[in-house]
C-alpha atoms as a PDB file:
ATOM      1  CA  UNK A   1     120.332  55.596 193.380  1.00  0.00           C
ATOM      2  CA  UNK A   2     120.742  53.942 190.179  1.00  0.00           C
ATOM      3  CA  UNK A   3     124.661  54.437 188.903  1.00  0.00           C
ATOM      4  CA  UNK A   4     125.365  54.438 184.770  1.00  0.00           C
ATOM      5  CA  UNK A   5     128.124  53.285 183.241  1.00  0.00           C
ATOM      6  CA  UNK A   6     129.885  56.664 181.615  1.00  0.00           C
ATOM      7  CA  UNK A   7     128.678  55.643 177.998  1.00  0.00           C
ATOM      8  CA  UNK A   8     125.209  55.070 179.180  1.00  0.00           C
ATOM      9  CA  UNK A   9     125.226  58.942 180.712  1.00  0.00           C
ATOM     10  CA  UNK A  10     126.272  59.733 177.199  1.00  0.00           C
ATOM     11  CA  UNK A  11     124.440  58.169 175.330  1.00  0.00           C
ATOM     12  CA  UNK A  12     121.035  59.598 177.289  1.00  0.00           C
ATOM     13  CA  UNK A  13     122.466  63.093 177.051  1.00  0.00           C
ATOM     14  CA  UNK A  14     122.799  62.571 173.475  1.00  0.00           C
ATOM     15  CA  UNK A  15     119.018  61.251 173.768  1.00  0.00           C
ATOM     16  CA  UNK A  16     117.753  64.430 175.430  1.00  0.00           C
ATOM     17  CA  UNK A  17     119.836  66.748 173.307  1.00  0.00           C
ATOM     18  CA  UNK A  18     118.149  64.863 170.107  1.00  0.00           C
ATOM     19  CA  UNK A  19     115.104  65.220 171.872  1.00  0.00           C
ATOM     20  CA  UNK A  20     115.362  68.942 173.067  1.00  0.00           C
ATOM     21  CA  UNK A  21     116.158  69.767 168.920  1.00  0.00           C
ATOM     22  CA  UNK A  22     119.577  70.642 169.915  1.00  0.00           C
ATOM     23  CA  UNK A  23     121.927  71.223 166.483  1.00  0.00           C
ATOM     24  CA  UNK A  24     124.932  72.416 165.460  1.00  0.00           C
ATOM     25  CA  UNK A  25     122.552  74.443 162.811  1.00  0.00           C
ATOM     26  CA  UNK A  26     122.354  77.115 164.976  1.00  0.00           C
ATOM     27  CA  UNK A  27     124.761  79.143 166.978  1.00  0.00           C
ATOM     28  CA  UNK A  28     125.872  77.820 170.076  1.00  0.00           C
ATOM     29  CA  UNK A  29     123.790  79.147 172.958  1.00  0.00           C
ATOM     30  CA  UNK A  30     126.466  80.722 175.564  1.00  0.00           C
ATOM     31  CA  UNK A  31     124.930  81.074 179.209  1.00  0.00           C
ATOM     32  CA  UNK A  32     126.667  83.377 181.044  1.00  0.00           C
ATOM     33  CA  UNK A  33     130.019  86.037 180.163  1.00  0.00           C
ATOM     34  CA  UNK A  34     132.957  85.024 178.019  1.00  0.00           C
ATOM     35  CA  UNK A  35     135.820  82.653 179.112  1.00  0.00           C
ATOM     36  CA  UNK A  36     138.690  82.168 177.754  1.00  0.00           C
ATOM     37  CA  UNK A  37     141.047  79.541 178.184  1.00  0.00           C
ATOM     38  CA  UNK A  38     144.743  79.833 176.965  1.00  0.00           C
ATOM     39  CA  UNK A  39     146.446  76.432 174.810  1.00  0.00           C
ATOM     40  CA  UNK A  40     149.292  76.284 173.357  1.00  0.00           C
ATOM     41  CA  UNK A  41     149.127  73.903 169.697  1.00  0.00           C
ATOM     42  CA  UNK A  42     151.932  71.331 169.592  1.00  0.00           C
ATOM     43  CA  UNK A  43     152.113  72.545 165.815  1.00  0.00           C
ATOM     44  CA  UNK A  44     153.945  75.610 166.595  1.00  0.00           C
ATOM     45  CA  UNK A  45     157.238  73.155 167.298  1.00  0.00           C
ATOM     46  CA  UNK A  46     156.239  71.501 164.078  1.00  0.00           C
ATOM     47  CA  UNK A  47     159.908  71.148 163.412  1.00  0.00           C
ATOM     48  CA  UNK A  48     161.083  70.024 166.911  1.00  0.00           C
ATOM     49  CA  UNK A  49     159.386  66.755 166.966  1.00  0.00           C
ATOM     50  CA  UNK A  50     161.311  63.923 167.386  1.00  0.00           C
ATOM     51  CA  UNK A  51     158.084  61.885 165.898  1.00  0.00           C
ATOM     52  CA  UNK A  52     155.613  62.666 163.179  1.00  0.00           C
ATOM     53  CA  UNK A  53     155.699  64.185 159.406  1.00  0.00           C
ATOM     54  CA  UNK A  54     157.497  67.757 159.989  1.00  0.00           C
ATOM     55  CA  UNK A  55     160.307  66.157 161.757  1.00  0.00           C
ATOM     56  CA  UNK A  56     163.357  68.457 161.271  1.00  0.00           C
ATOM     57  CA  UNK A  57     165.487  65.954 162.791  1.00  0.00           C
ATOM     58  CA  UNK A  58     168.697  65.802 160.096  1.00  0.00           C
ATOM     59  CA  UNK A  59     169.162  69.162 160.685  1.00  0.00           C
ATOM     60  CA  UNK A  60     167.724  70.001 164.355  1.00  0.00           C
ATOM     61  CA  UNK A  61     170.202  69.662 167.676  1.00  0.00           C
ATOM     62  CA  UNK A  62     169.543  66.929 169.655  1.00  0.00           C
ATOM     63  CA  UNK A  63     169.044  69.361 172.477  1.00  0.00           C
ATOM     64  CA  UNK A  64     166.199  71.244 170.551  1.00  0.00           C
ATOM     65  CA  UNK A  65     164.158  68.086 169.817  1.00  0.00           C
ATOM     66  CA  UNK A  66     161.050  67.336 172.114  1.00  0.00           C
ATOM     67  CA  UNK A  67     158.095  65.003 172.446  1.00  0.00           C
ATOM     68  CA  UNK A  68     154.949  64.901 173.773  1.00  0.00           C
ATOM     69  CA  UNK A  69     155.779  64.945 177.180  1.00  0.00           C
ATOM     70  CA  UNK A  70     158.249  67.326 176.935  1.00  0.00           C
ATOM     71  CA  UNK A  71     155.717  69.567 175.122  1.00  0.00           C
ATOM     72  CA  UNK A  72     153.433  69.303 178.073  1.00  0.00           C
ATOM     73  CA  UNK A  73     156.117  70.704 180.295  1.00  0.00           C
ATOM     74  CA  UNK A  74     156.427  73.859 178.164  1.00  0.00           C
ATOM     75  CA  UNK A  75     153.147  74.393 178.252  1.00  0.00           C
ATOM     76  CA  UNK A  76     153.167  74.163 182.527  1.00  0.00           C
ATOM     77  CA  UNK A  77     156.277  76.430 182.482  1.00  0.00           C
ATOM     78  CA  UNK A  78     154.822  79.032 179.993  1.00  0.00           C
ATOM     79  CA  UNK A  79     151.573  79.600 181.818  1.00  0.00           C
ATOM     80  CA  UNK A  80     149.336  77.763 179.432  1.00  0.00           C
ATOM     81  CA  UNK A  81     146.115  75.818 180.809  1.00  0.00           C
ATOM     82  CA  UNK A  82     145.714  74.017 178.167  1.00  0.00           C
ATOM     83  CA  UNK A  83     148.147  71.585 175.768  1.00  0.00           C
ATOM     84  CA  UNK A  84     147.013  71.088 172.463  1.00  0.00           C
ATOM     85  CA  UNK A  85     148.568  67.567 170.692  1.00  0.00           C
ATOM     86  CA  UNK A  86     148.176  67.132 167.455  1.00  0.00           C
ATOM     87  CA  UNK A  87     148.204  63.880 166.003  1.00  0.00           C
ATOM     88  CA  UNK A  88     150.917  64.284 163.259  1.00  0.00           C
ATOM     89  CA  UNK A  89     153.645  64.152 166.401  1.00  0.00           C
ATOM     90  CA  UNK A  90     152.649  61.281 167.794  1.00  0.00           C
ATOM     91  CA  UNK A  91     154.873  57.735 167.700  1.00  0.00           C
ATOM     92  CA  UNK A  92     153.938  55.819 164.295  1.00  0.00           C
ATOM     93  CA  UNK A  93     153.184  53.070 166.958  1.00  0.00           C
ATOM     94  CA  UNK A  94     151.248  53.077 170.057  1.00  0.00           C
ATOM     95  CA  UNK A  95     148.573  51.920 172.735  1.00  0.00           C
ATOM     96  CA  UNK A  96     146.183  53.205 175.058  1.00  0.00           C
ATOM     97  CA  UNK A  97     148.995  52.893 177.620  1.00  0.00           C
ATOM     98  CA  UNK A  98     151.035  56.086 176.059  1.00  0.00           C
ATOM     99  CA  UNK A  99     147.977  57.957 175.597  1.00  0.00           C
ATOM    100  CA  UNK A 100     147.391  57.270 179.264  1.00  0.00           C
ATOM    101  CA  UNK A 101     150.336  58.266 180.402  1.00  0.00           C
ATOM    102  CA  UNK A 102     150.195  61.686 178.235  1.00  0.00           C
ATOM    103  CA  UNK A 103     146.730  62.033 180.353  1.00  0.00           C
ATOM    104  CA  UNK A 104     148.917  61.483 183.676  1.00  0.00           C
ATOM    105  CA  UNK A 105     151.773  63.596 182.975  1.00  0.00           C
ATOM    106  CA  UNK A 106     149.732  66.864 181.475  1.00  0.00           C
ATOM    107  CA  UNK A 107     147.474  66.530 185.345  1.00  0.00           C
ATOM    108  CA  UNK A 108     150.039  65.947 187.484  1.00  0.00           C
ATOM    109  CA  UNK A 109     151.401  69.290 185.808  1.00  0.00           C
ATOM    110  CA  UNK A 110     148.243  71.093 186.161  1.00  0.00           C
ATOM    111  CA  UNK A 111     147.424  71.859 182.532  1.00  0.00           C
ATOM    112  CA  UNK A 112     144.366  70.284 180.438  1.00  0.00           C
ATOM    113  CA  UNK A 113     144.629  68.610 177.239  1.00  0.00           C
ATOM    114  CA  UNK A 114     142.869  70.996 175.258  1.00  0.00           C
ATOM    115  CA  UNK A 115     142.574  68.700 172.187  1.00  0.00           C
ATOM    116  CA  UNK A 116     144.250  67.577 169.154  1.00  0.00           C
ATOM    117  CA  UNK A 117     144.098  67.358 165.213  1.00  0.00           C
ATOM    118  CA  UNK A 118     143.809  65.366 162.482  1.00  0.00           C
ATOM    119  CA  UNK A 119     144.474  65.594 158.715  1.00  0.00           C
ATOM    120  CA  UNK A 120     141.705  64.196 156.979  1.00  0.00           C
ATOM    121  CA  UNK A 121     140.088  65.091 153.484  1.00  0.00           C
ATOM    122  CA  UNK A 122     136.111  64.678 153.734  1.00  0.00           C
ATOM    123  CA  UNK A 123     135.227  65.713 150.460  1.00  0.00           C
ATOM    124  CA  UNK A 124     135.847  62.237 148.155  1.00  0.00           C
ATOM    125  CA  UNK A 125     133.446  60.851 146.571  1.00  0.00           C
ATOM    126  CA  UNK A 126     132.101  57.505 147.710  1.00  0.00           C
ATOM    127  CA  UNK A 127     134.322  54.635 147.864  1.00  0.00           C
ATOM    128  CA  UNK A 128     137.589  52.764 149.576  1.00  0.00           C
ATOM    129  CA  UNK A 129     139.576  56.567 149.872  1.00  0.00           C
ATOM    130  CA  UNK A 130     136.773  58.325 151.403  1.00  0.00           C
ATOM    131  CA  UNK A 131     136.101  55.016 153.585  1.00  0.00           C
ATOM    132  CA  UNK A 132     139.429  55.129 155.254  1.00  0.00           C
ATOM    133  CA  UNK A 133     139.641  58.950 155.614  1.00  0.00           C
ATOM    134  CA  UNK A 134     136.351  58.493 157.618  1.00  0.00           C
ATOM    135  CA  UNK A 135     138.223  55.137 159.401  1.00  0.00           C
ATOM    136  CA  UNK A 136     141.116  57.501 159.907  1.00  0.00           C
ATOM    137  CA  UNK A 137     138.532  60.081 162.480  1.00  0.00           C
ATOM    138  CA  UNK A 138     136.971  57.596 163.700  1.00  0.00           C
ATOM    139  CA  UNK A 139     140.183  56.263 165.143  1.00  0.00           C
ATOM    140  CA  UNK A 140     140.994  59.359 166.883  1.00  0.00           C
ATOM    141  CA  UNK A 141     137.952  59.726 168.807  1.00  0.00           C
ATOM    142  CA  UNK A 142     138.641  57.031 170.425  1.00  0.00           C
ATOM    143  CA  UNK A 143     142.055  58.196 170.975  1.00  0.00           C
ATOM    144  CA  UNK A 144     140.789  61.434 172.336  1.00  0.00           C
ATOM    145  CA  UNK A 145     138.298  59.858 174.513  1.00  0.00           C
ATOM    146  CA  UNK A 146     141.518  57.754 176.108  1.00  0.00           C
ATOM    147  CA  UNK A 147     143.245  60.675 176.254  1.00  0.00           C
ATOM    148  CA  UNK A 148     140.703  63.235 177.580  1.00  0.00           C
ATOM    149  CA  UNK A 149     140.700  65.422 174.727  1.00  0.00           C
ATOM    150  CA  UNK A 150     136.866  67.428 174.298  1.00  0.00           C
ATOM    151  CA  UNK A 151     137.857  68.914 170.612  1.00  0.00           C
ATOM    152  CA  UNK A 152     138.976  67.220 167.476  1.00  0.00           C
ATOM    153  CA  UNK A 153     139.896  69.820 164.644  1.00  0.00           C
ATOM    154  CA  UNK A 154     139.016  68.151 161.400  1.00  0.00           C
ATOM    155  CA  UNK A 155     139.239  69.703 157.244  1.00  0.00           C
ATOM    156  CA  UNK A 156     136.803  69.766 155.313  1.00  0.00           C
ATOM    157  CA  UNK A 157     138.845  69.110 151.681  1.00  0.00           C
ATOM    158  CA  UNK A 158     138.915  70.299 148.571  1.00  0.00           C
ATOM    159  CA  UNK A 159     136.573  70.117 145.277  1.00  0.00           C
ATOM    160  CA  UNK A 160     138.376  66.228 144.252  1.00  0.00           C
ATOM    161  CA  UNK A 161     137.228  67.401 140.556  1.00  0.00           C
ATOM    162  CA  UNK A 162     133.282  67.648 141.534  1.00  0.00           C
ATOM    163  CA  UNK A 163     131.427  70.296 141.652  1.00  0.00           C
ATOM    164  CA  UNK A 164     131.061  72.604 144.962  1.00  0.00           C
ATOM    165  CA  UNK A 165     127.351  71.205 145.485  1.00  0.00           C
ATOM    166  CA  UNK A 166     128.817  67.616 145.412  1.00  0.00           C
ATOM    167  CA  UNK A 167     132.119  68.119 147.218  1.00  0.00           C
ATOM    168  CA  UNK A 168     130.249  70.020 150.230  1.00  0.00           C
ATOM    169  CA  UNK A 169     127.042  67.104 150.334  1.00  0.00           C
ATOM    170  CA  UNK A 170     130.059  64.252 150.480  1.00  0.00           C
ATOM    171  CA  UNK A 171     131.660  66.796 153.476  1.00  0.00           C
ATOM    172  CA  UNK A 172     128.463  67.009 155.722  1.00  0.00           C
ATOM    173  CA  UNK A 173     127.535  63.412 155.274  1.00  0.00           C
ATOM    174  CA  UNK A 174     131.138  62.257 156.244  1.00  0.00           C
ATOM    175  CA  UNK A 175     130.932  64.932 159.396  1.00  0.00           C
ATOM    176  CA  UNK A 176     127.593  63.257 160.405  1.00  0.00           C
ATOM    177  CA  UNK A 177     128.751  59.760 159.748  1.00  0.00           C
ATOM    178  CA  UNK A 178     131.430  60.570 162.097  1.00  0.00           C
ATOM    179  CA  UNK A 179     129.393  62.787 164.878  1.00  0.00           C
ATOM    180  CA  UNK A 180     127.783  59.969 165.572  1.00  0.00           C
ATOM    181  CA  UNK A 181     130.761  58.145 166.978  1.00  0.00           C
ATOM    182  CA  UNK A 182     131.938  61.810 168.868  1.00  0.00           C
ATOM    183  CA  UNK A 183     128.915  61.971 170.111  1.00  0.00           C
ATOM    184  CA  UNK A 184     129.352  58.437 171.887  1.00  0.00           C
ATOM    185  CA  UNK A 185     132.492  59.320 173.134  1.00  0.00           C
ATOM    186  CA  UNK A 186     131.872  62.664 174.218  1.00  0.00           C
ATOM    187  CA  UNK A 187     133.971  64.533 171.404  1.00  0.00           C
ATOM    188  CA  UNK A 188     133.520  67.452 169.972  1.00  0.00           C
ATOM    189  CA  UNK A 189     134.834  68.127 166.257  1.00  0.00           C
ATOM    190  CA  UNK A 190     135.536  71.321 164.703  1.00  0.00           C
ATOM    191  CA  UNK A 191     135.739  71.641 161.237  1.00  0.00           C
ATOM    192  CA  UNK A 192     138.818  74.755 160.212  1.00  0.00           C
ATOM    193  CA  UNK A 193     138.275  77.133 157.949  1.00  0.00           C
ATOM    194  CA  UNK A 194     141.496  75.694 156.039  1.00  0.00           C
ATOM    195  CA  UNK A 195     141.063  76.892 152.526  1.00  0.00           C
ATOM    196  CA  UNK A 196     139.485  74.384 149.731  1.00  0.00           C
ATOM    197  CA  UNK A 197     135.926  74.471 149.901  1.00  0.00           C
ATOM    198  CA  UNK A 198     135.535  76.277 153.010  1.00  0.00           C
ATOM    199  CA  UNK A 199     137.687  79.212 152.251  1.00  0.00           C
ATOM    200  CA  UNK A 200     134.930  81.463 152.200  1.00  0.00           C
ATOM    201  CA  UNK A 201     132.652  82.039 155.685  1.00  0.00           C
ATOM    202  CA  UNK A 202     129.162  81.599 153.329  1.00  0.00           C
ATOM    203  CA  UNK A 203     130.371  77.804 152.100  1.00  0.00           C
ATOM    204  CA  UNK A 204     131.841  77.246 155.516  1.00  0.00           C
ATOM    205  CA  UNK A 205     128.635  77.949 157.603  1.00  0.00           C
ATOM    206  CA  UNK A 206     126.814  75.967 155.154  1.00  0.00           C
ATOM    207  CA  UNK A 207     128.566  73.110 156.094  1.00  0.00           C
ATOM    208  CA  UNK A 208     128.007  73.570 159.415  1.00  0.00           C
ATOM    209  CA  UNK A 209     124.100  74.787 159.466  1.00  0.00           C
ATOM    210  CA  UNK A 210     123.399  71.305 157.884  1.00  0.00           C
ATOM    211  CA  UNK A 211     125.370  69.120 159.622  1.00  0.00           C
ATOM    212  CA  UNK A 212     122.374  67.399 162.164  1.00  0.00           C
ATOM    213  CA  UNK A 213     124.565  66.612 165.087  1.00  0.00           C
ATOM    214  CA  UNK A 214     125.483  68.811 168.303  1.00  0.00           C
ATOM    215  CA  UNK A 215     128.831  67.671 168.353  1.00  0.00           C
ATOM    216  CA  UNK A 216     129.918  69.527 165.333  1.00  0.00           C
ATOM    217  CA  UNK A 217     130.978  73.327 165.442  1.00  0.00           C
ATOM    218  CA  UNK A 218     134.186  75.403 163.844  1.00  0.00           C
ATOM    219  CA  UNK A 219     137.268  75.279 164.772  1.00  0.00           C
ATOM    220  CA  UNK A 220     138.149  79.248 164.255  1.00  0.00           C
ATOM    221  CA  UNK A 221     141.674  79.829 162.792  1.00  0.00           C
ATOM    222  CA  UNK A 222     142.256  83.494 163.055  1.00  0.00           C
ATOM    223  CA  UNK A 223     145.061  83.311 159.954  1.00  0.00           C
ATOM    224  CA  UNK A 224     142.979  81.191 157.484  1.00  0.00           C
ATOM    225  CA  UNK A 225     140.594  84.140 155.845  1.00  0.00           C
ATOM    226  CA  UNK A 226     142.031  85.799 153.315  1.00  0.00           C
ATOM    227  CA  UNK A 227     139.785  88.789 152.459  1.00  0.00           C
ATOM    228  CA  UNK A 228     139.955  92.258 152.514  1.00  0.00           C
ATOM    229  CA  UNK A 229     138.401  91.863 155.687  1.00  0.00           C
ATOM    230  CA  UNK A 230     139.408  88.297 158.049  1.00  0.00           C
ATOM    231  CA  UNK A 231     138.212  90.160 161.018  1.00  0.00           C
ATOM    232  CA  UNK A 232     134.416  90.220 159.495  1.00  0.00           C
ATOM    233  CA  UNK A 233     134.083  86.793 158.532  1.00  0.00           C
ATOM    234  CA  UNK A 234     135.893  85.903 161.798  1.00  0.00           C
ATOM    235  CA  UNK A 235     133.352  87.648 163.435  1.00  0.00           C
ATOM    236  CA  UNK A 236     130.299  85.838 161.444  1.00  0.00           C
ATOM    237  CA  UNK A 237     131.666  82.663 162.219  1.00  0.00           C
ATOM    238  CA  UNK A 238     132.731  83.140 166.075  1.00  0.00           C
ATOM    239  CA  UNK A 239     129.345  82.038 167.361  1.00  0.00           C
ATOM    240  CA  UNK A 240     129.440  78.624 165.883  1.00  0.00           C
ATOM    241  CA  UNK A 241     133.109  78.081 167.279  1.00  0.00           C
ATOM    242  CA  UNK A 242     134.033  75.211 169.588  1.00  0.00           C
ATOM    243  CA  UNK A 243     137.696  75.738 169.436  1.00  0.00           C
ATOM    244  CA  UNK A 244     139.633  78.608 168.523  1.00  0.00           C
ATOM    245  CA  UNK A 245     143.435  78.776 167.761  1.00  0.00           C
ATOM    246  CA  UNK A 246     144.916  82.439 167.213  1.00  0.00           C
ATOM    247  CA  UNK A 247     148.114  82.956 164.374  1.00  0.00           C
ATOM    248  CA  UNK A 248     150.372  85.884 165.008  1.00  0.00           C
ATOM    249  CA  UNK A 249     149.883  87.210 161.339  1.00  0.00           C
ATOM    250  CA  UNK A 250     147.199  87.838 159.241  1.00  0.00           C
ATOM    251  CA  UNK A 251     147.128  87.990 155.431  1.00  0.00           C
ATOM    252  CA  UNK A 252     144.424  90.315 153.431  1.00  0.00           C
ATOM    253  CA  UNK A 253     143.382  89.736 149.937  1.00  0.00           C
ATOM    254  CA  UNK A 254     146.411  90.706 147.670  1.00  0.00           C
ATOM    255  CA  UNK A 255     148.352  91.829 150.379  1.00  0.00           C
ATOM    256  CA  UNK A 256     151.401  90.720 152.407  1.00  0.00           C
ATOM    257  CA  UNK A 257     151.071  89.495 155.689  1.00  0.00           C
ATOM    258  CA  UNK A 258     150.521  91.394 158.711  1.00  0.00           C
ATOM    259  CA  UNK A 259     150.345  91.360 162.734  1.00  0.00           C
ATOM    260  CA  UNK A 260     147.723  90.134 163.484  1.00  0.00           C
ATOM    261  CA  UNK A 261     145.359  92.614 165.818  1.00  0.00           C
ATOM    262  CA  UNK A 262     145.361  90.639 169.453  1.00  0.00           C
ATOM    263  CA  UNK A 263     142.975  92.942 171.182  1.00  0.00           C
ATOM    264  CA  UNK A 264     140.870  92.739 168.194  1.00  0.00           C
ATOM    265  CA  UNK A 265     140.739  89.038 167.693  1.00  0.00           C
ATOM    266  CA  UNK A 266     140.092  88.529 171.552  1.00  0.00           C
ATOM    267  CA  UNK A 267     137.068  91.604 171.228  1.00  0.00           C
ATOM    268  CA  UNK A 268     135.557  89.503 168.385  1.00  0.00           C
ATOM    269  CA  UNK A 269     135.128  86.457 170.888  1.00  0.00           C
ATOM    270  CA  UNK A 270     133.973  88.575 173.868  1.00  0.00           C
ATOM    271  CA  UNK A 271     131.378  89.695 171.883  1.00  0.00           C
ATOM    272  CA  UNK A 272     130.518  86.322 170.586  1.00  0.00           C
ATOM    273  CA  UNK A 273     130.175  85.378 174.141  1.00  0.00           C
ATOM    274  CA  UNK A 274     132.660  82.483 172.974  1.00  0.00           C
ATOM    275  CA  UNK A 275     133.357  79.807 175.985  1.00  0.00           C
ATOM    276  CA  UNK A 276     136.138  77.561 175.591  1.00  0.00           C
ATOM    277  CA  UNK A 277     140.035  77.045 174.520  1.00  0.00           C
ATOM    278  CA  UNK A 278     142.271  79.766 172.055  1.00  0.00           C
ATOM    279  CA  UNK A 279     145.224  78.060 171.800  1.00  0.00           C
ATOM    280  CA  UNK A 280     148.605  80.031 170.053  1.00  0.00           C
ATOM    281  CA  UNK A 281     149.058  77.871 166.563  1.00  0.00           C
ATOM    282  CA  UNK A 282     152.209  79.486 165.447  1.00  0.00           C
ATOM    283  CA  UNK A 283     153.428  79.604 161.947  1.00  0.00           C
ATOM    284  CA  UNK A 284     155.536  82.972 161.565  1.00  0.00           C
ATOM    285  CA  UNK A 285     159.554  82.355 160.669  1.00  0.00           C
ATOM    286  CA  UNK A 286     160.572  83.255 163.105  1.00  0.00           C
ATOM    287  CA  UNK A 287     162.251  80.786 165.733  1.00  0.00           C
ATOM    288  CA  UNK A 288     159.174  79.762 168.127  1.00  0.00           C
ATOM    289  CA  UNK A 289     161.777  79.117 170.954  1.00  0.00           C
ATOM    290  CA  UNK A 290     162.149  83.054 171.078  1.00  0.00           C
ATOM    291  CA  UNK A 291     158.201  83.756 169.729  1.00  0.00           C
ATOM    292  CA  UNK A 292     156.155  81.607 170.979  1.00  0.00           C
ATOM    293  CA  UNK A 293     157.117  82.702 174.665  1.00  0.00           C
ATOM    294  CA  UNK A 294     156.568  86.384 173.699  1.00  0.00           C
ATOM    295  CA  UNK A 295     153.160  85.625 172.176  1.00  0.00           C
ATOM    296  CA  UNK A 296     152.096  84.020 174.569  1.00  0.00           C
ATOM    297  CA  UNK A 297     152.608  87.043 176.980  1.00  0.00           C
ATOM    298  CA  UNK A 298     150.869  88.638 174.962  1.00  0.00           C
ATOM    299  CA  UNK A 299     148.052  86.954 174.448  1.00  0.00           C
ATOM    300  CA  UNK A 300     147.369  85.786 178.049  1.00  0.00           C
ATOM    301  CA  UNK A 301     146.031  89.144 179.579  1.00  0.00           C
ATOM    302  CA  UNK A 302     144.391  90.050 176.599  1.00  0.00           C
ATOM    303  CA  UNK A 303     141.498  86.789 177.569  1.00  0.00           C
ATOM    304  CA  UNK A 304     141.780  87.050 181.069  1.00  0.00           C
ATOM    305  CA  UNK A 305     140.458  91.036 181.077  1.00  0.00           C
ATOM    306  CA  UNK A 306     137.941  89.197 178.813  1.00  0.00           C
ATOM    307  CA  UNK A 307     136.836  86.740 180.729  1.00  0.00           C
END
């Protein structure tokens, strides 16, 4: 038996997915019934961090401030499977050794890092900017791949003063440019529907249909359509998802926000035969210390009946 090195096995896979016309052009093929796995995104403690850019920490209690790790361990004790880390609470500085010891400390508690996220703006025009933004994901696939992280959510950007036709060519070339290195590494990344040139489902699954690389899909955010009817372009763009996160509230064209329809959102994905992670971002005012637990009850039933 001949053994290969783990980026020779991906790098043939990638081969016989090339070969096998295998593209993130079309919707994702689902074999089998719906499963849904429930994360929890480190951005609902935005303000809790001790590290990264929302840091509350002049006017947080010591007591309420967490890290990473401690993150992890709400996730364990709140019934999540997953632990979603995104990359703005991470130290300013460190190695593969803390990202290896993130890896430890989420398995020994029996939950799954789910993935992370990155802000990024894809849509410059071609130069030293758009060159580090590019830099910028490229460096966290290789973080995820340390860490053991499958999904990368990535933006897309806005217009940067060019045309739509421009702005979304300078988009999918940057998402190729950097599929190829997830695609080494064994890293999927999800572009959001976050507003700026793919606030609309049409402009977003144009993005996506061209994008030559099976490494690319959408990361559907349930709170991030804004017209008379979220739930329909949800529902368009569920079978190209590869990582879902779910907001409590909704917001409708000209219209205040609302609660957002659980059962609904979760139907949506069943009949998407969607396969994968729907992790809780929360964003309401609420304090997430009393929320996010009561969510989260919520929510869990609602995708194991699904699954």
């Amino acid at each position: 038996m001949i053994a290969l090195s783990r980026r020779q096995f991906l790098g043939s896979a990638a081969a016989v997915l090339a070969a096998t016309g295998v593209r993130a052009m079309d919707p994702i093929t689902r074999i089998g019934p719906p499963r849904l796995r429930l994360s929890l995104a480190a951005y609902s403690f935005r303000q809790f961090f001790r590290d990264g850019r929302d840091s509350g920490k002049s006017q947080i209690p010591a007591a309420r401030q967490i890290d990473l790790f401690q993150f992890i361990d709400y996730c364990a004790e709140h019934g999540c499977d997953g632990t979603e880390l995104t990359s703005y609470y991470f130290p300013k500085e460190f190695d593969d050794a803390y990202l290896l010891n993130l890896r430890r400390h989420a398995f020994l508690r029996g939950v799954s890092v789910s993935g992370t996220a990155v802000g990024n703006t894809f849509t410059l025009p071609a130069g030293e900017k758009r060159q580090r933004e590019i830099a910028g994901v490229k460096k966290w696939i290789e973080h995820a791949r340390v860490l053991g992280a499958p999904h990368i959510r990535v933006f897309a950007g806005n217009l940067e003063g060019q045309p739509l036709a421009d702005a979304k060519r300078n988009c999918i070339a940057a998402l190729e440019e950097c599929a190829d290195a997830a695609g080494q590494a064994g890293v999927f990344l999800g572009i959001e529907n976050h507003g700026g040139i793919v606030a609309e489902p049409g402009d977003l699954l144009d993005i996506i249909k061209a994008v030559k690389s099976p490494w690319v899909g959408i990361n559907l955010d349930s709170g991030n359509f804004h017209s008379a009817d979220p739930y329909a372009d949800l529902a368009v763009c569920a079978p190209y998802a590869v990582n879902v996160q779910v907001k409590v509230e909704i917001r409708r064209k000209d219209a205040q926000a609302e609660p957002s329809d659980l059962p609904k959102l979760v139907k949506i994905l069943r009949e998407a035969r969607y396969q994968g992670w729907v992790a809780l971002e929360y964003e309401s005012a609420e304090d997430p210390y009393v929320a996010v637990p009561r969510h989260l009850q919520a929510l869990a039933p609602l995708l194991r009946a699904a699954s």
